[in-house]
Every structure is written in C-alpha cells, then in structure tokens.
PDB file of N, CA and C in Angstrom:
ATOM      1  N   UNK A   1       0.847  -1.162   0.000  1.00  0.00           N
ATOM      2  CA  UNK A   1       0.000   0.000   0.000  1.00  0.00           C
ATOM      3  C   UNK A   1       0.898   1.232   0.000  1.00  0.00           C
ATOM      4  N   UNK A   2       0.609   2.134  -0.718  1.00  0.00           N
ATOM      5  CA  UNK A   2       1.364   3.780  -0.716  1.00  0.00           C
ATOM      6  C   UNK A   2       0.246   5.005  -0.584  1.00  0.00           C
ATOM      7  N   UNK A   3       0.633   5.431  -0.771  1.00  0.00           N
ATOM      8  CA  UNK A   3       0.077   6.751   0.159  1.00  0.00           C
ATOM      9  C   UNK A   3       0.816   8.303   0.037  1.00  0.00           C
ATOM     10  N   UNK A   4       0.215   8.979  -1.045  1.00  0.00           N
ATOM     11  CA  UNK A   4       1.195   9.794  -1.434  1.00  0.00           C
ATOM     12  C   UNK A   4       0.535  11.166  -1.718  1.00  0.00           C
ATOM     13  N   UNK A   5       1.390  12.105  -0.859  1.00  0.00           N
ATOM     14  CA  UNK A   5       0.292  13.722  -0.944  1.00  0.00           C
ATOM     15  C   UNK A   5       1.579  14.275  -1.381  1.00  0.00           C
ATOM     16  N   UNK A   6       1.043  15.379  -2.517  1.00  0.00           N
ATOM     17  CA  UNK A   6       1.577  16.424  -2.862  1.00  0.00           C
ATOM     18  C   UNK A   6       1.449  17.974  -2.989  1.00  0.00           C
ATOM     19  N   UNK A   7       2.279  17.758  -2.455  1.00  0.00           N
ATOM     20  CA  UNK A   7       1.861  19.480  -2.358  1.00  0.00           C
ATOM     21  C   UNK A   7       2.468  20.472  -3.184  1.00  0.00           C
ATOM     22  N   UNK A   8       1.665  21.716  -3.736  1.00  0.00           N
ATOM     23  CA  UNK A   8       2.544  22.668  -4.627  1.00  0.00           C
ATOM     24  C   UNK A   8       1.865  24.124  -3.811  1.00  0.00           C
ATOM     25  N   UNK A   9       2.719  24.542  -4.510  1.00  0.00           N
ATOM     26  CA  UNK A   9       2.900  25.854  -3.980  1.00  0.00           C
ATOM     27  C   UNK A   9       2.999  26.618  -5.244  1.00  0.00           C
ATOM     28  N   UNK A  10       2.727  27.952  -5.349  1.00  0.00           N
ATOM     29  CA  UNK A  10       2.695  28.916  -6.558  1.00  0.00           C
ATOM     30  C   UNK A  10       3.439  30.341  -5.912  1.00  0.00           C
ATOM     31  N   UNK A  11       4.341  30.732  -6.709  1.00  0.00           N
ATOM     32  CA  UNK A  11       4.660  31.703  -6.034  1.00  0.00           C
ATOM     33  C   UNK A  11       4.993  32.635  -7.233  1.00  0.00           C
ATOM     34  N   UNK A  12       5.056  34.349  -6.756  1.00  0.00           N
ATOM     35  CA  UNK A  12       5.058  34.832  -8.384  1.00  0.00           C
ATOM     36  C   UNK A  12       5.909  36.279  -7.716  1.00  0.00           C
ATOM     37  N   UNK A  13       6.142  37.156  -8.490  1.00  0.00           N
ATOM     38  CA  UNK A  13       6.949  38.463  -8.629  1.00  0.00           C
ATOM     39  C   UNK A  13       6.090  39.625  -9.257  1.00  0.00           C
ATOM     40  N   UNK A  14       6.057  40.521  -8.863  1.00  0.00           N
ATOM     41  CA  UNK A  14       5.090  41.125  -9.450  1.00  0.00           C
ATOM     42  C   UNK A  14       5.426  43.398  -8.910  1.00  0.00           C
ATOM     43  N   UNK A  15       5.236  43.532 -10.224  1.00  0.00           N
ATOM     44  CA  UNK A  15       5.847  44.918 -10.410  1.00  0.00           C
ATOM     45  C   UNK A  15       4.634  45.701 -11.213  1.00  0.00           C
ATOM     46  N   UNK A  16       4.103  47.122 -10.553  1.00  0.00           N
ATOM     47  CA  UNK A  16       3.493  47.471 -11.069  1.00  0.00           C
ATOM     48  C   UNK A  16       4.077  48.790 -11.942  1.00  0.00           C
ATOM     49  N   UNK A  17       3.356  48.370 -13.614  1.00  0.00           N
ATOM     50  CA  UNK A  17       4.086  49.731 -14.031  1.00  0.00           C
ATOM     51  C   UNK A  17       3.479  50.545 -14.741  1.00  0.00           C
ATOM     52  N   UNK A  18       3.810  51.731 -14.382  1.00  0.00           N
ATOM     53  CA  UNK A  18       2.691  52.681 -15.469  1.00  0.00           C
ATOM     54  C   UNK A  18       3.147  53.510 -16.441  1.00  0.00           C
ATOM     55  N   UNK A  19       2.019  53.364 -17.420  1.00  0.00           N
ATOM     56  CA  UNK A  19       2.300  53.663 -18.916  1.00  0.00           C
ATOM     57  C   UNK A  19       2.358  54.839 -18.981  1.00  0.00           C
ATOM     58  N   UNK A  20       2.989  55.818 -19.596  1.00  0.00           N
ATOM     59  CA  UNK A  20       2.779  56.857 -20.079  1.00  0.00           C
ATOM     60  C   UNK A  20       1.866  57.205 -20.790  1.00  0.00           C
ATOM     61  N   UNK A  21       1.284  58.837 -20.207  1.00  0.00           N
ATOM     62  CA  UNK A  21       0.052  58.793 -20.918  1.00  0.00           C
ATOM     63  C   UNK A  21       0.185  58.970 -22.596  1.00  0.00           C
ATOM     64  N   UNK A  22       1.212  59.490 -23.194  1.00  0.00           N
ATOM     65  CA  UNK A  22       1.569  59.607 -24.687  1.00  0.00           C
ATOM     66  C   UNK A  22       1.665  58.906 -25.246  1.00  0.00           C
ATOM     67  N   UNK A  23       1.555  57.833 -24.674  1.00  0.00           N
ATOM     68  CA  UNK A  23       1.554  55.981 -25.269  1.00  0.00           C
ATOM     69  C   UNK A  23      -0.105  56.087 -25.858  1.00  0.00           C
ATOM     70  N   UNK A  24      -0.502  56.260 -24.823  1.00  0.00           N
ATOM     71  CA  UNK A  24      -1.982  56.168 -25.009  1.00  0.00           C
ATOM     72  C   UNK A  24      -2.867  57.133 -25.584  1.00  0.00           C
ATOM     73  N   UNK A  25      -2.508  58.161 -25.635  1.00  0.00           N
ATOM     74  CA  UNK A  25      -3.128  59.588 -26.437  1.00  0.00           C
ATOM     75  C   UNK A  25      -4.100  59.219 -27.349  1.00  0.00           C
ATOM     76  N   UNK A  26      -5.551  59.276 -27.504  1.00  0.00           N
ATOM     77  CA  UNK A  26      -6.279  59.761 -28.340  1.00  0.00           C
ATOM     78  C   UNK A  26      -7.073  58.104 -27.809  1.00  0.00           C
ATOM     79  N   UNK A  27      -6.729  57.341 -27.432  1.00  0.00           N
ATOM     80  CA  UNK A  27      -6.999  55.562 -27.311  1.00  0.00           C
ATOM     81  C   UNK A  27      -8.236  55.709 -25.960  1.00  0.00           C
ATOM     82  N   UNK A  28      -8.856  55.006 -26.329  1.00  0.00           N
ATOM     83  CA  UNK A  28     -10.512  55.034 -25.596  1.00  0.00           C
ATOM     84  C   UNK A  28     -10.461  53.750 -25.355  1.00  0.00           C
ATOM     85  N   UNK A  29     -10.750  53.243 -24.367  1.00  0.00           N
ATOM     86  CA  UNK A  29     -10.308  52.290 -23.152  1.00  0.00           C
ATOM     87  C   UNK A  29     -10.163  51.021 -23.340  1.00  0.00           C
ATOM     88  N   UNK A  30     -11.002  49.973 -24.824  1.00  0.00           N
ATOM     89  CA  UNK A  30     -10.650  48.818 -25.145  1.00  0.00           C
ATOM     90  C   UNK A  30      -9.565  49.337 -26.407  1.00  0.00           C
ATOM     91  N   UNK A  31      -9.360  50.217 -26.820  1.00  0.00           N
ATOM     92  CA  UNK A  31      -8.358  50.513 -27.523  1.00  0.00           C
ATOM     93  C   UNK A  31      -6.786  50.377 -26.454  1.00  0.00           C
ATOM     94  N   UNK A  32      -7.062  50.931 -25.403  1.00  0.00           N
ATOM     95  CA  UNK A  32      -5.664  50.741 -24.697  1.00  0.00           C
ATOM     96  C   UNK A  32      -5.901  48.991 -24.367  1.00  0.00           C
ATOM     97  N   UNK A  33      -6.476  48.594 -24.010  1.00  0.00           N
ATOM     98  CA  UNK A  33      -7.053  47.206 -23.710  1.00  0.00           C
ATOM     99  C   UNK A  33      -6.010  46.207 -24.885  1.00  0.00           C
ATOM    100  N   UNK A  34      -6.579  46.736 -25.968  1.00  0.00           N
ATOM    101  CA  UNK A  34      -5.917  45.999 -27.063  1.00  0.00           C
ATOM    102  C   UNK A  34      -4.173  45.879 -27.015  1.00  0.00           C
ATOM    103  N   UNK A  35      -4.009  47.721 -26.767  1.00  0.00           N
ATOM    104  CA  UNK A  35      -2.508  48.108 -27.284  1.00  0.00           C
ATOM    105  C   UNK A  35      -1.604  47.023 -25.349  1.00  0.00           C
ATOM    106  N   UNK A  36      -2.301  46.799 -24.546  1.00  0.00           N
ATOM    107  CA  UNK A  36      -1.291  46.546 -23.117  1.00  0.00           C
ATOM    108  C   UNK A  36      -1.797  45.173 -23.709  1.00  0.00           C
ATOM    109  N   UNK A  37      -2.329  43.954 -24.392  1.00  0.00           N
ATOM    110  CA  UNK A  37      -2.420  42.890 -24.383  1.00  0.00           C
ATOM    111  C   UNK A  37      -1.675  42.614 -25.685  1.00  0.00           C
ATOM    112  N   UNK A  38      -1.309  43.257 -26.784  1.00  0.00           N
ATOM    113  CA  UNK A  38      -0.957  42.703 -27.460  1.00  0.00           C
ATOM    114  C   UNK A  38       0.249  44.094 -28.336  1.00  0.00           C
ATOM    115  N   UNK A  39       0.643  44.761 -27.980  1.00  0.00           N
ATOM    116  CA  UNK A  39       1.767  45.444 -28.392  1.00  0.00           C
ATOM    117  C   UNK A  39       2.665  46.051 -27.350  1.00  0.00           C
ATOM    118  N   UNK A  40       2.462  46.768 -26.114  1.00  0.00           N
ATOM    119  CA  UNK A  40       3.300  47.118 -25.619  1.00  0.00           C
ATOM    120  C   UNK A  40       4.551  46.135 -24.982  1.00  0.00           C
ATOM    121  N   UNK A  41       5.561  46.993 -25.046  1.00  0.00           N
ATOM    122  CA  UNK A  41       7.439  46.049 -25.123  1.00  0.00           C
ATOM    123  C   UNK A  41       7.450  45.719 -23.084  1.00  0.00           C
ATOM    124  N   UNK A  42       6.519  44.491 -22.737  1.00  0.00           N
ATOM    125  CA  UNK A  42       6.965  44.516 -21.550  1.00  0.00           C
ATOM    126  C   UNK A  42       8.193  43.748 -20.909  1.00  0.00           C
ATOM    127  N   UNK A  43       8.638  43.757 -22.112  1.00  0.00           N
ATOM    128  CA  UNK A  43      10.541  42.931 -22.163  1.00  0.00           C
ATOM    129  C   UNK A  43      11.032  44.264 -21.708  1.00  0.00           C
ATOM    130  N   UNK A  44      10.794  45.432 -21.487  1.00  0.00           N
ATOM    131  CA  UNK A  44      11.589  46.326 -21.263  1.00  0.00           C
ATOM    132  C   UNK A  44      11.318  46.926 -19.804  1.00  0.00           C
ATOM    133  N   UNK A  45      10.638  45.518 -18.940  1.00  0.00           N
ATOM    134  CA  UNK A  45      10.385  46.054 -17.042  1.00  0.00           C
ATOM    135  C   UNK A  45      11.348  44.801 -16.372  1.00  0.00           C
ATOM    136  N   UNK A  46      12.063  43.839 -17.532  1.00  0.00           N
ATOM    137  CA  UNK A  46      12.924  42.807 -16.711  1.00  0.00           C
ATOM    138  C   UNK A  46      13.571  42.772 -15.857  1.00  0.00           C
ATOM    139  N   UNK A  47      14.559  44.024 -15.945  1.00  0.00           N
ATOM    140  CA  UNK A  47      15.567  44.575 -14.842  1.00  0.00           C
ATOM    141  C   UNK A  47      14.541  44.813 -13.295  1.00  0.00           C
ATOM    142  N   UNK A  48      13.775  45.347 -13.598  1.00  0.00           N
ATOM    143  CA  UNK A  48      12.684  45.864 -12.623  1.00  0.00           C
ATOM    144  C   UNK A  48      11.616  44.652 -12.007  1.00  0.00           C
ATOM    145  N   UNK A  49      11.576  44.113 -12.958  1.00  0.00           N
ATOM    146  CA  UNK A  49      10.971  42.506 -12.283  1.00  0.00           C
ATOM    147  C   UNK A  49      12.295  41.413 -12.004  1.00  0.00           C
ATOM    148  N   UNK A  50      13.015  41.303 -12.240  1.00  0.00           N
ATOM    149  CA  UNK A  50      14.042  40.677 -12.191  1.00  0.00           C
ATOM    150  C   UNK A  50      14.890  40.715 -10.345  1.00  0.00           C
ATOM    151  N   UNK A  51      14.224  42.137 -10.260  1.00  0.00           N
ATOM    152  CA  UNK A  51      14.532  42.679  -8.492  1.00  0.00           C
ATOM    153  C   UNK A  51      13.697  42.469  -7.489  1.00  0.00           C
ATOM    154  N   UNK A  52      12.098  42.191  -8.231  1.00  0.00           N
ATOM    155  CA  UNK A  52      11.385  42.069  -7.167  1.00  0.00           C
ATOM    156  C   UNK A  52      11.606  40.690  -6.128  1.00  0.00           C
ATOM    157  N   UNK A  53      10.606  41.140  -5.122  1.00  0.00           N
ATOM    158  CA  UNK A  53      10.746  39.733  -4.223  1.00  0.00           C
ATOM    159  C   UNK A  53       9.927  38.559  -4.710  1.00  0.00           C
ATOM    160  N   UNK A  54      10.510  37.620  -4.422  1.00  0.00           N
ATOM    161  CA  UNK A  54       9.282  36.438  -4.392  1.00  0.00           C
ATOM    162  C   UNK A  54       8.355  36.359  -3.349  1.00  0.00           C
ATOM    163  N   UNK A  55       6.786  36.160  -3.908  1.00  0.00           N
ATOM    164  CA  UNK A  55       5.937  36.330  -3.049  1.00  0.00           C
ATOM    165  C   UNK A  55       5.014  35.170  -3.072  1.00  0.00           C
ATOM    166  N   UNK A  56       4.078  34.497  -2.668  1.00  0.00           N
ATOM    167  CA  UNK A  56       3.359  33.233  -2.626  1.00  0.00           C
ATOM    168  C   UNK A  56       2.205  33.675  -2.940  1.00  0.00           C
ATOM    169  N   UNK A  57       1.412  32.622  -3.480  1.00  0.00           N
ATOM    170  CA  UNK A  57      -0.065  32.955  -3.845  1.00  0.00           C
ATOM    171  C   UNK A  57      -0.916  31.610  -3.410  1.00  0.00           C
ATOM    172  N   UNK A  58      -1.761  32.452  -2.455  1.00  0.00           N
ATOM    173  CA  UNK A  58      -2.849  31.503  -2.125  1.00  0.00           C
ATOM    174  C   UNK A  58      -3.890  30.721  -2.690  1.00  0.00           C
ATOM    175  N   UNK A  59      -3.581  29.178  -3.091  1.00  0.00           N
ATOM    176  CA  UNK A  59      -4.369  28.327  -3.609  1.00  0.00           C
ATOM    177  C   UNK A  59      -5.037  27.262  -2.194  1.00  0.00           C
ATOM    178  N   UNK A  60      -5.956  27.620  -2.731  1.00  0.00           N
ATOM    179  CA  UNK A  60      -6.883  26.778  -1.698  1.00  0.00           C
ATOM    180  C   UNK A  60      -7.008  25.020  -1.773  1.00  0.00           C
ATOM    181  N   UNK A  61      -7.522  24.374  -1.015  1.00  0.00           N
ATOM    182  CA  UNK A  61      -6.912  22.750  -1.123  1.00  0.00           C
ATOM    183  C   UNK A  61      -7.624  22.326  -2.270  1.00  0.00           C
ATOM    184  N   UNK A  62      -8.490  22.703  -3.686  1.00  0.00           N
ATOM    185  CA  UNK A  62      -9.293  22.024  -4.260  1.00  0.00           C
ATOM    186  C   UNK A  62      -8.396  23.152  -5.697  1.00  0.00           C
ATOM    187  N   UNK A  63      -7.581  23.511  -5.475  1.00  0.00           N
ATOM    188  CA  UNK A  63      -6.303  24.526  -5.930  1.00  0.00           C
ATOM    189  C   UNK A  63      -7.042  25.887  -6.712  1.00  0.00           C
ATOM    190  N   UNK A  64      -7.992  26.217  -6.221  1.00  0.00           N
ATOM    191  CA  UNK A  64      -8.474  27.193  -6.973  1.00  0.00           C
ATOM    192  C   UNK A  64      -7.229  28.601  -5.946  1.00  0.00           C
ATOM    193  N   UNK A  65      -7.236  29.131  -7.001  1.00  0.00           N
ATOM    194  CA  UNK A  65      -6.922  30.614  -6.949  1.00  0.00           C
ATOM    195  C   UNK A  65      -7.070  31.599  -6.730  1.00  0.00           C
ATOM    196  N   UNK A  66      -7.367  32.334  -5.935  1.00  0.00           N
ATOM    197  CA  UNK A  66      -8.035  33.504  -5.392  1.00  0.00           C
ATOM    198  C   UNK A  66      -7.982  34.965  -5.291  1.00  0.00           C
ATOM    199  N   UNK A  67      -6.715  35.194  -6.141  1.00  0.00           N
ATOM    200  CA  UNK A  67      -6.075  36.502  -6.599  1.00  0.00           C
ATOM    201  C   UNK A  67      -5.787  36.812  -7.927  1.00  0.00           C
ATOM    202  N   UNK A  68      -6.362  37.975  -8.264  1.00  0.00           N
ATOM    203  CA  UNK A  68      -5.816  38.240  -9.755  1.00  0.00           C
ATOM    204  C   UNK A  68      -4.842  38.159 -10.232  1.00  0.00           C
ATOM    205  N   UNK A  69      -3.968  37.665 -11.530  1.00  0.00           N
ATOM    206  CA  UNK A  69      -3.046  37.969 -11.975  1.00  0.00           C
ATOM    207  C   UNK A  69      -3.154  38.091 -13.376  1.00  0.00           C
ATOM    208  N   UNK A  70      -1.631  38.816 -13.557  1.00  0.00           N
ATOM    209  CA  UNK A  70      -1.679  39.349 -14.963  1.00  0.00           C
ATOM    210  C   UNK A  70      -3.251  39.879 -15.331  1.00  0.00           C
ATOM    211  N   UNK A  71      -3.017  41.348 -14.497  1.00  0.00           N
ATOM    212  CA  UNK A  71      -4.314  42.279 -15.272  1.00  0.00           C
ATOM    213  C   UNK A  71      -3.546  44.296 -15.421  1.00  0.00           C
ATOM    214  N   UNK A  72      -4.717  44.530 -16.127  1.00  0.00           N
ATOM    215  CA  UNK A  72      -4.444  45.863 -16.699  1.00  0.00           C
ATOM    216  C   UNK A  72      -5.604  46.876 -15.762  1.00  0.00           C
ATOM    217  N   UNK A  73      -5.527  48.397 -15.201  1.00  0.00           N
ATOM    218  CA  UNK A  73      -6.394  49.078 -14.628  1.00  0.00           C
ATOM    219  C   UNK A  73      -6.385  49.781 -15.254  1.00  0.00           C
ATOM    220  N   UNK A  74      -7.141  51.221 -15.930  1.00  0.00           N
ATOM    221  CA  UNK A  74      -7.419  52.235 -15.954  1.00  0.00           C
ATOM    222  C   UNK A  74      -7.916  52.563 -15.090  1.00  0.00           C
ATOM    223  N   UNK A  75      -7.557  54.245 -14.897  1.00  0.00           N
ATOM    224  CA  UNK A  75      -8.151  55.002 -13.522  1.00  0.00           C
ATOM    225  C   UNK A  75      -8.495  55.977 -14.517  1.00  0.00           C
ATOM    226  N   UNK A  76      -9.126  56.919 -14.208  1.00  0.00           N
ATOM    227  CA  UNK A  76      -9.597  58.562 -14.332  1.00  0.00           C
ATOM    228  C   UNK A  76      -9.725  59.050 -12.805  1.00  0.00           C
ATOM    229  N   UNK A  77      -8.283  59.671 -12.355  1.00  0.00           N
ATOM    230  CA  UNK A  77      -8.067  60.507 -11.202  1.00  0.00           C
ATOM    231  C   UNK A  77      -8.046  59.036 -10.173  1.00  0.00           C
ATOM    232  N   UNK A  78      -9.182  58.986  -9.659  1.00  0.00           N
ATOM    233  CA  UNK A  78      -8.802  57.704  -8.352  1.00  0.00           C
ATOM    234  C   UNK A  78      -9.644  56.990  -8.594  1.00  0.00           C
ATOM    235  N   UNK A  79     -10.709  56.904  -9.810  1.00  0.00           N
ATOM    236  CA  UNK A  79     -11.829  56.308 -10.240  1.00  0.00           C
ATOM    237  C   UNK A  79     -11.692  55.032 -11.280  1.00  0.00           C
ATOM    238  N   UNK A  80     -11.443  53.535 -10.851  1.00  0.00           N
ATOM    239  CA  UNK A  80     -10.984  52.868 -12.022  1.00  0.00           C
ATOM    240  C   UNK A  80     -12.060  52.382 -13.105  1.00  0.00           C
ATOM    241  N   UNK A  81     -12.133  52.989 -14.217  1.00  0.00           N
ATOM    242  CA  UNK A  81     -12.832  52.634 -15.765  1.00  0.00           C
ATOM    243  C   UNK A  81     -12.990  52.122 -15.986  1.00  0.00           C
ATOM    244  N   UNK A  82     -12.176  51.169 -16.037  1.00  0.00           N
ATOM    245  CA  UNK A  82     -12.007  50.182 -16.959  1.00  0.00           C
ATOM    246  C   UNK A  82     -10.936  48.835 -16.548  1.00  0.00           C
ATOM    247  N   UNK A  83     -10.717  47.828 -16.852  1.00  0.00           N
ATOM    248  CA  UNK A  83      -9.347  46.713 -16.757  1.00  0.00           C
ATOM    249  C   UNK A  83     -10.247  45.311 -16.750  1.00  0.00           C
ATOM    250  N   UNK A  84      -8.919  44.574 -16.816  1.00  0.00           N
ATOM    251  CA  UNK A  84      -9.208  42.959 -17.288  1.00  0.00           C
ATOM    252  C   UNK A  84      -7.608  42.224 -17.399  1.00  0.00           C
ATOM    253  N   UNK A  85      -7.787  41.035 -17.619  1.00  0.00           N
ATOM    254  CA  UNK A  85      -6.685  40.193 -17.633  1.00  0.00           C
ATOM    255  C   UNK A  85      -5.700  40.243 -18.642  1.00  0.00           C
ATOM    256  N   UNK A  86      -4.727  40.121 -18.223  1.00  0.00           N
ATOM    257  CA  UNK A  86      -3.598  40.366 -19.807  1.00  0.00           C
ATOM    258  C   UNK A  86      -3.854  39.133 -20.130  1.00  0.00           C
TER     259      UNK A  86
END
C-alpha cells in the first residue's frame, strides 16, 4: 500500500508599471485594452521585475486561486474605468 500527498505551492513576482500617458493619447479604453495585451514592449520592465521579491499565492486545497493575476487598470483621477486580464 502507498500513500502519497503532494503538495505545490505557486509563487510569483510582481511589479506594477505605469504607462505613459503619450503611449496612449487619443486611445478610448478597449483601444488601450488591445494596445497593453498585445503590443506594448513589456521585455523592457525585466531589470525591474528581475529585483522584485518572491511572493506566494494563495491556492486553496481544491487549488483554486483567489487573486488576480496578470491584469491591466485604468483610472480617471482615483476612479478605475475600466481593466481585465492580460
């Protein structure tokens, strides 16, 4: 007889960075949507993620997930618009 538990763990790094607004100029909110999921160079925050700490993420025993990752916000002033998952 065997008897065998495994356990995982998820752990991730995470850097928040913000775009310049001249990136975005004239772009109405699934337009930026589009341009942060599928054009902007985020090969160019490595150094900057490359420093962060490692941090753990809470999966529950049936392994669901309980925190967002990899997503995008818009704000207007302190008011967020708009966002979704990269």
């Amino acid at each position: 007889m065997k008897t065998t538990v495994t356990l995982k763990r998820f752990y991730f790094k995470e850097v928040e960075i913000e775009i310049d607004n001249n990136l975005l100029k004239g772009m109405g909110c699934e337009e930026i949507s589009t341009y942060l999921m599928e054009e902007y160079p985020y090969d160019e925050e490595d150094e900057e993620f490359n420093k962060a700490e490692l941090q753990d993420l809470e999966v529950d025993y049936k392994g669901r997930i309980y925190e967002d990752t990899d997503r995008f916000d818009i704000y207007d002033g302190d008011e967020q618009v708009y966002g979704g998952h990269l």
